[in-house]
Structure formats: C-alpha cells, structure tokens
Protein backbone atom coordinates (compact mmCIF):
# COMPACT_ATOMS: atom_id res chain seq x y z
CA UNK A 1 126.86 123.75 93.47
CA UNK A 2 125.87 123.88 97.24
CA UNK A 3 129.54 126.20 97.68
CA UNK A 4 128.76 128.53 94.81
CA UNK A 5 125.31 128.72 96.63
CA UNK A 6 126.47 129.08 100.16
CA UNK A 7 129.33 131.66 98.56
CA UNK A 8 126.46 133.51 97.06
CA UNK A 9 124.42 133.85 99.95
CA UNK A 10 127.28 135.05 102.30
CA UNK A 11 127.97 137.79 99.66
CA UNK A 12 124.72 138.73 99.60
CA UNK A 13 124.18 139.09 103.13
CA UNK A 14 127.35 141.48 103.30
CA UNK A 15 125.66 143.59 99.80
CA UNK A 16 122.31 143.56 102.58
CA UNK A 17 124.06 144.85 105.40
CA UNK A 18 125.62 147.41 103.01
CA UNK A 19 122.16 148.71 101.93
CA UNK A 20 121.36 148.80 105.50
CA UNK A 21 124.73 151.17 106.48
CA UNK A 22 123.51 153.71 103.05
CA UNK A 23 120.36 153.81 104.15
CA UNK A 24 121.33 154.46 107.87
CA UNK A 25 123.68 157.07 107.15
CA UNK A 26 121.60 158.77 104.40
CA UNK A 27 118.88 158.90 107.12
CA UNK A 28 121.46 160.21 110.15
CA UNK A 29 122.36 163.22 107.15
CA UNK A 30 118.91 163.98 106.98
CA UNK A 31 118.59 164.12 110.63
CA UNK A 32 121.72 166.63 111.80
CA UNK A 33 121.07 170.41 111.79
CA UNK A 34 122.50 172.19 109.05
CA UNK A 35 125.36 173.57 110.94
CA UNK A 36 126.51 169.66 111.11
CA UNK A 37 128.17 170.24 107.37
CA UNK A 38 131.36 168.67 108.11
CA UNK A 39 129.79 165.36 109.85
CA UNK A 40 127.46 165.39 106.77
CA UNK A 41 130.64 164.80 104.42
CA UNK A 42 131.54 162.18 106.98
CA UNK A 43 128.41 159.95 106.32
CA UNK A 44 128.19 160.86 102.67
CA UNK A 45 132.03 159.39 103.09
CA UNK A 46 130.86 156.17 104.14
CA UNK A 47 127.67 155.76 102.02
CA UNK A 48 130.17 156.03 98.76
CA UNK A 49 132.30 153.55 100.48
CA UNK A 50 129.62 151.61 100.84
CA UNK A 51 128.47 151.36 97.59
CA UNK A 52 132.00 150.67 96.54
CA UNK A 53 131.59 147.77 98.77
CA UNK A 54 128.36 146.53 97.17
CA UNK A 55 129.94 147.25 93.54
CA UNK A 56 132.90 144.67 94.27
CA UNK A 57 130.65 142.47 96.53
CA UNK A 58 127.78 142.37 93.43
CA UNK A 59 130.60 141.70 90.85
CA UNK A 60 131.41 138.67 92.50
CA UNK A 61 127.65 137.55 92.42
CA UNK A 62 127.36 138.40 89.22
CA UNK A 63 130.41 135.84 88.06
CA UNK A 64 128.43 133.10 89.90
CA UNK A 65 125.76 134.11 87.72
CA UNK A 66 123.26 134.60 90.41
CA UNK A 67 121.31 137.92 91.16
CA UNK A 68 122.34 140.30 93.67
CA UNK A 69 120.19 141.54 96.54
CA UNK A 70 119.23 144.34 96.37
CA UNK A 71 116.92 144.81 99.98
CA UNK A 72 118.17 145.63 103.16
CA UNK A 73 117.95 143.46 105.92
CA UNK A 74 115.22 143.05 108.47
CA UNK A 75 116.75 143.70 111.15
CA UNK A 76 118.06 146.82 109.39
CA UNK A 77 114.53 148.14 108.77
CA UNK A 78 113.38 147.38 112.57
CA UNK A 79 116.56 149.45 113.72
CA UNK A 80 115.97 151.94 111.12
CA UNK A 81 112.15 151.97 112.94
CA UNK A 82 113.45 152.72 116.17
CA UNK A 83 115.58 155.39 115.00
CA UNK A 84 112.43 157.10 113.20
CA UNK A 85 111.08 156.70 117.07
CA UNK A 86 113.98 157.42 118.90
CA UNK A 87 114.60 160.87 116.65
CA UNK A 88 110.66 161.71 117.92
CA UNK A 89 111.98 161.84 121.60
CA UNK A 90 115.00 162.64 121.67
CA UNK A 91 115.04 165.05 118.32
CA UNK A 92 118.04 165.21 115.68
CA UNK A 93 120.96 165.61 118.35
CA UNK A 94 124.40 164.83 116.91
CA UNK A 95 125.47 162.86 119.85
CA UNK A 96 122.71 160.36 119.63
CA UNK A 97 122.40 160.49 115.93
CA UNK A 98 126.77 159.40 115.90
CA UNK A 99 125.57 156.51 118.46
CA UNK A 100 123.04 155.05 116.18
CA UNK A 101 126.25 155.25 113.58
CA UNK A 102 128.02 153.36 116.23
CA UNK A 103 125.67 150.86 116.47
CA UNK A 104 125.40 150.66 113.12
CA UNK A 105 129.16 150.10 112.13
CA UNK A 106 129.04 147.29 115.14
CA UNK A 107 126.66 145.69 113.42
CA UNK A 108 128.42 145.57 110.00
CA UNK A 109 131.70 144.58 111.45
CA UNK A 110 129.84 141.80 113.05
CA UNK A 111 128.25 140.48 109.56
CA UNK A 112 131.90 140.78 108.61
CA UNK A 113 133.45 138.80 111.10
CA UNK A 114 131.20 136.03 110.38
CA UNK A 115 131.76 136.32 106.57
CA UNK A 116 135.19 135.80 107.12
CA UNK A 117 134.55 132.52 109.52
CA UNK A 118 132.85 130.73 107.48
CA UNK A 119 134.30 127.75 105.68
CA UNK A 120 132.01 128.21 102.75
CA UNK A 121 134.00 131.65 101.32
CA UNK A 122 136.41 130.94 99.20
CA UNK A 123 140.42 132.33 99.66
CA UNK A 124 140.38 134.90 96.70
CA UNK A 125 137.37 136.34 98.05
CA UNK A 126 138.04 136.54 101.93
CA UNK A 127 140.82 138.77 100.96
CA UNK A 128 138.36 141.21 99.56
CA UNK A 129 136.13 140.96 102.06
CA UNK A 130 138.95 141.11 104.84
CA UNK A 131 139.78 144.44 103.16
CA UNK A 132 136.40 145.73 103.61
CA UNK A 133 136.61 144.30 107.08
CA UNK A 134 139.54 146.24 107.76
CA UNK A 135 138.13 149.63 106.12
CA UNK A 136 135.35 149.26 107.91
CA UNK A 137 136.92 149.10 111.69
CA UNK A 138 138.84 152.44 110.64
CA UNK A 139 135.13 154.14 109.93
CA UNK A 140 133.76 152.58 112.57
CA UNK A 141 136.84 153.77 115.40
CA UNK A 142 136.21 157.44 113.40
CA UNK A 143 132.64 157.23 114.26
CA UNK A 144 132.84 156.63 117.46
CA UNK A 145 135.59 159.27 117.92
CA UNK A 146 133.58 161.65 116.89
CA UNK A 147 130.38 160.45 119.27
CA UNK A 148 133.29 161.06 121.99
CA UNK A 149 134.08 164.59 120.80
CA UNK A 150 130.27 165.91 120.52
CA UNK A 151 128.65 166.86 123.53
C-alpha cells in the first residue's frame, strides 16, 4: 500500500508539472506577436504532447484507483507570476518569451530525472516515463535552438 501510494504520488507530480508546461506554453502563444505563426504551432506542438503525457500518466493513476491531479504546481504558478511581471517590462519579445520556454522544459526534465531515480516507480512504468523523458529533451534542445536563432 505505501508503493502504490508513493507510485501514485510520483505520477502525479509528473501529470502537475505537465499542467504547468500547457499552461506555460498556452500563455507564451498568447504572448508572441501575430507574425510569430510558426513558433505558435511549435508551443501548440508541445501543449498536445503534453496532454498526451498526462493521458498515459492519468491512466496509470487511474489503475491504482486513485484520483489524478489535476492543479499545477506551486512553483509553476509563482513562475507563471513572474512571467505575467516580466512580460510588463520587458513586453512580448520572442527571445525572452523562448527563454521562459527554456526554463520551463529545464524544469520538467528535472521532475523527470527524479521520477526516474526513485526506487518507489515501478519497471513497467519507468519505461513510460523514460520515454517521456526522452521526448521531452528533444523539445526542450528545439526550444532552446530556436531562443539561439531569434534575435
């Protein structure tokens, strides 16, 4: 019982950072200038991967028969804060908007990477989460690629 718990609560932490990497990006879309159409697609990109995340993430919560979160975290909503102060100083431009991305997709990786180390997640589902791991590096390298290429 205290595994299936523990399990749980490391899923749900990765289905929290998720929310927080939707909401982020649907926020950094709402920010760019309208000529920023093909960097929109990005971010709607990785909110639908995202959400694929949280589907298989969720599923696996649901088969412990617990409830899935459905928040964000806190320290998502007190970055998410300083980007609504941030954007009043420094206004909607892409390079700083694809920075907060950055920082976003370091922070993700991060929740990953200690997913994956602890003892408490089981094998069949650290190779899901692994996966995600792994998709998630590519978006993040693409991210920051593009910060590099926008001056």
């Amino acid at each position: 019982m205290e595994n299936t718990q523990a399990t749980v609560e490391i899923l749900n932490d990765l289905v929290q950072i998720n929310n927080d990497r939707i909401e982020g990006y649907q926020r950094a879309s709402k920010d760019l200038k309208d000529e920023h159409t093909e960097l929109r697609a990005v971010f709607n990109r990785l909110i639908a991967q995202s959400q694929n995340f949280k589907l298989a993430l969720g599923t696996e919560v649901s088969a412990f028969g617990k409830d899935i979160e459905t928040s964000t975290t806190t320290s998502g909503k007190i970055h998410r804060a300083w980007l609504d102060v941030k954007a009043a100083f420094t206004g909607h431009d892409a390079h700083d908007i694809l920075e907060e991305c950055e920082f976003g997709e370091d922070a993700i990786l991060k929740a990953y990477r200690t997913a994956l180390q602890d003892e408490n997640l089981p094998a069949y589902l650290r190779e899901t989460v692994s996966q995600q791991e792994s998709e998630l590096l590519e978006a993040h390298d693409e991210i920051k690629a593009l910060r590099d290429s926008v001056h």
